[in-house]
Every structure is written in structure tokens, then in C-alpha cells.
C-alpha atoms as a PDB file:
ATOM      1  CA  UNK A   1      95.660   7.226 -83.743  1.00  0.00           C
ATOM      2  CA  UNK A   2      98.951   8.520 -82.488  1.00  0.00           C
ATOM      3  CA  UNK A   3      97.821  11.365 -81.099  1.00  0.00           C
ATOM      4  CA  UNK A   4      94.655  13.068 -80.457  1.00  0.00           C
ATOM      5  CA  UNK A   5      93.592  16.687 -78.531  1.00  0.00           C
ATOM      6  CA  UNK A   6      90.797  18.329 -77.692  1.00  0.00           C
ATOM      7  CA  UNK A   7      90.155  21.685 -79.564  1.00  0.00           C
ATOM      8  CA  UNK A   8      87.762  23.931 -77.695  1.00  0.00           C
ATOM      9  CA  UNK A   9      85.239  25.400 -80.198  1.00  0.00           C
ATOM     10  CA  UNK A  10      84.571  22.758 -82.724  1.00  0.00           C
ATOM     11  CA  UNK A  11      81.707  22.317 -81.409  1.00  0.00           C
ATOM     12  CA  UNK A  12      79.453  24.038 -84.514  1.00  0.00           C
ATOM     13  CA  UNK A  13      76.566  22.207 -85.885  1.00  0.00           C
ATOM     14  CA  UNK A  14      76.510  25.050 -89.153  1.00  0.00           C
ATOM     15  CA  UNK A  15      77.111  22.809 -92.191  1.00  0.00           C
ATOM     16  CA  UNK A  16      79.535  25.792 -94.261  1.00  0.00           C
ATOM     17  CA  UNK A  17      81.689  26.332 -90.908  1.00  0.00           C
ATOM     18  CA  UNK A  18      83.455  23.243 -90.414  1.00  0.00           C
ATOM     19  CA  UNK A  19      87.654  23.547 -89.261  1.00  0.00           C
ATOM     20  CA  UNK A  20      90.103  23.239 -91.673  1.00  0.00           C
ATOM     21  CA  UNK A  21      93.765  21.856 -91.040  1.00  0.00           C
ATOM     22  CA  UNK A  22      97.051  21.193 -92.205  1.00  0.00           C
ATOM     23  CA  UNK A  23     100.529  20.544 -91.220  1.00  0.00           C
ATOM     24  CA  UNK A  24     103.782  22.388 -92.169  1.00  0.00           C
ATOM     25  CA  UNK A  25     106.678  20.951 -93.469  1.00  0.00           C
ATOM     26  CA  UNK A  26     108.435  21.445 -89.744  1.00  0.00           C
ATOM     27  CA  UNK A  27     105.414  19.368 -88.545  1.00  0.00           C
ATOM     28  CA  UNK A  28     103.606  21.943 -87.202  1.00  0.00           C
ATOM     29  CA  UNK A  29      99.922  21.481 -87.587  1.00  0.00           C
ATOM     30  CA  UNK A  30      97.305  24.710 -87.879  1.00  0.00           C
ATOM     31  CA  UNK A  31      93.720  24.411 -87.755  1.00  0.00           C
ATOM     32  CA  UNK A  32      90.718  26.726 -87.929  1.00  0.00           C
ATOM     33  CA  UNK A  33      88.304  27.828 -85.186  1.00  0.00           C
ATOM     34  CA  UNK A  34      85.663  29.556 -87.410  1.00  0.00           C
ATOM     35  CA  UNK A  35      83.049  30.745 -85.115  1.00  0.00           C
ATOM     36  CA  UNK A  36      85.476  32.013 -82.683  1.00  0.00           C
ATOM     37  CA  UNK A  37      87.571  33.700 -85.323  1.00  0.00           C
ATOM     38  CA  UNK A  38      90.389  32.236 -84.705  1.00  0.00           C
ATOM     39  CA  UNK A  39      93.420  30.195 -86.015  1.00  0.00           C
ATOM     40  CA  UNK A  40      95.834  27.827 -83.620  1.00  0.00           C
ATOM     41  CA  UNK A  41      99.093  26.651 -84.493  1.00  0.00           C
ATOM     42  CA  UNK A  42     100.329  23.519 -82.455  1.00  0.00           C
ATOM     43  CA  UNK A  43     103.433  21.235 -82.499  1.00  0.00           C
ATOM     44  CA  UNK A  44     102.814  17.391 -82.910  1.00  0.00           C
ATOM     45  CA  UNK A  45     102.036  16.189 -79.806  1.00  0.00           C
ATOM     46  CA  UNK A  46      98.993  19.375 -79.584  1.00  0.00           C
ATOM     47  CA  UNK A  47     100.946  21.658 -77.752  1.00  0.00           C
ATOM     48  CA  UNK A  48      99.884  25.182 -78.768  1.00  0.00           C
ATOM     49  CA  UNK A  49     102.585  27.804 -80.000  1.00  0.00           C
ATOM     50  CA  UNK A  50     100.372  30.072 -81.639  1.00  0.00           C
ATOM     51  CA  UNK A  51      96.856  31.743 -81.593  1.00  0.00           C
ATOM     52  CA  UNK A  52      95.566  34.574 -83.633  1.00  0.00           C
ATOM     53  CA  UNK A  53      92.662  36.298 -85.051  1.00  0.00           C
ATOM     54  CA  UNK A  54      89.591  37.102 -82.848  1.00  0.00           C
ATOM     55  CA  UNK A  55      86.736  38.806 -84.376  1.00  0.00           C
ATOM     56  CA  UNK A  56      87.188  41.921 -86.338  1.00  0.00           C
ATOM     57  CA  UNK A  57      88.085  43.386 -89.980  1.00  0.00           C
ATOM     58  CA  UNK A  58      91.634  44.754 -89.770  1.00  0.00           C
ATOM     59  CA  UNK A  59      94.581  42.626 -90.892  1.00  0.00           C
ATOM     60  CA  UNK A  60      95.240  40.905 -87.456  1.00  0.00           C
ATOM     61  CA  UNK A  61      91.415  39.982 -87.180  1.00  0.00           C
ATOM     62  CA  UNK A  62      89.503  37.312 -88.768  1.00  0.00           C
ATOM     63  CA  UNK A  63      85.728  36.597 -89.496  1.00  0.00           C
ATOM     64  CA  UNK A  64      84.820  33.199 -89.934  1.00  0.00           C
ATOM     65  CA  UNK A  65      88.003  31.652 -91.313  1.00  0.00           C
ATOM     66  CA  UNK A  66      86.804  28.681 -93.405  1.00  0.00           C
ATOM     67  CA  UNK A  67      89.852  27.621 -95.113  1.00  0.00           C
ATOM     68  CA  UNK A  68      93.544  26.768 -94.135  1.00  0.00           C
ATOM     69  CA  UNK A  69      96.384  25.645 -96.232  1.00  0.00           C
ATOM     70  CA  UNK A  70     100.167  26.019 -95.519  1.00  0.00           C
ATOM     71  CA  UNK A  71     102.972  26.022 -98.452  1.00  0.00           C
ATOM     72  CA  UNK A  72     105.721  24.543 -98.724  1.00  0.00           C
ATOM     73  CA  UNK A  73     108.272  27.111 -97.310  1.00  0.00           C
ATOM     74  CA  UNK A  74     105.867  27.175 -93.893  1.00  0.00           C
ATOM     75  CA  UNK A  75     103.532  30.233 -95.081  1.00  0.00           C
ATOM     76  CA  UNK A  76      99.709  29.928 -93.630  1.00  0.00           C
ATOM     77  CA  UNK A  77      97.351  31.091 -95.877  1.00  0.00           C
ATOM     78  CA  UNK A  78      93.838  31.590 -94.426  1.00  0.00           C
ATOM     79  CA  UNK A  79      90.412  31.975 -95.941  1.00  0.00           C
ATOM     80  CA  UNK A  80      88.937  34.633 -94.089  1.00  0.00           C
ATOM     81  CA  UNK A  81      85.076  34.239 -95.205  1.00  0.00           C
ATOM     82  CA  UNK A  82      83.610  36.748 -93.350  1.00  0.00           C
ATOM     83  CA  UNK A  83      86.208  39.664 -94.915  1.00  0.00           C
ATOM     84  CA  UNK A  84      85.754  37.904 -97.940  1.00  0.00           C
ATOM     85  CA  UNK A  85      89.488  38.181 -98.680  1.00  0.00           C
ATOM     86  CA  UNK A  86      92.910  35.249 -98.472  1.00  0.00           C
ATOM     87  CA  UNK A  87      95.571  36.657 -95.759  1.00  0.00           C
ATOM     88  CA  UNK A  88      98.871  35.140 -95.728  1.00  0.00           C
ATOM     89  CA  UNK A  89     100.910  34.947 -92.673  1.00  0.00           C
ATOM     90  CA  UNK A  90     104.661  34.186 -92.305  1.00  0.00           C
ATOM     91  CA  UNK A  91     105.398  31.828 -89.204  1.00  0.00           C
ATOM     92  CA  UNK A  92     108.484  32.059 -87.445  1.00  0.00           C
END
């Protein structure tokens, strides 16, 4: 590889709560932490510039975010499993 970095928390043996990830057309890449209830947001070389979630129900909280994908104009669009609802987050 290029480039590889730990990630604290991936450690699940659940089969349905696996990490998801994907880059942004800056190169940023954003992955899941789902049993921590989290989401990070690193540059290329795994430095992090972002964290958010934590366990909860309002709109900065997550439960058990399962799915990732990020659009073309840099949006991050999360699964958040445990709501049972999509949030979208703009990313400065």
C-alpha cells in the first residue's frame, strides 16, 4: 500500500457493524466507527481533521453509523442505523 493507519475501534467481531469509507473529491477520506458512534474525517496521509458523533439521538449524535458515502461537491452522508434515519453533513 501507500499508506496505511491504525483506526482505534475497528476492532468489532458483529457481522452487520463493519466501517464504511470513502474519499472526497479534495482527497479527504471519512470512515465509520460504528460501535463507538462515531465518524472521522482524515487527510491522505491519516492525519485526522475531523471527529463527530458520539452516542445519542439528536442531530449531532449518532447510533451505530453503518453506512458512509460522500458526493461529489464534498457532502458526507451517513447512515445512522441506530436512529434509523440518513444525516447529511456539509464539510468545510
Amino acid at each position: 500500500p501507500a499508506a496505511s493507519w491504525e483506526v482505534t475501534g475497528w476492532d468489532s467481531t458483529a457481522r452487520e457493524n463493519k466501517p464504511y469509507i470513502d474519499v472526497s473529491p479534495g482527497g479527504q477520506v471519512y470512515f465509520t466507527v460504528p460501535e463507538r458512534h462515531y465518524v472521522v474525517g482524515t487527510d491522505a496521509a491519516g492525519n485526522v481533521l475531523a471527529v463527530w458523533g458520539g452516542y445519542g439521538t439528536d442531530l449531532s449524535s449518532l447510533s451505530m453509523p453503518t453506512g458512509l458515502a460522500v458526493d461529489s461537491m464534498g457532502q458526507v452522508y451517513i447512515s445512522d442505523s441506530g436512529n434509523n434515519r440518513v444525516l447529511r453533513f456539509v464539510v468545510p
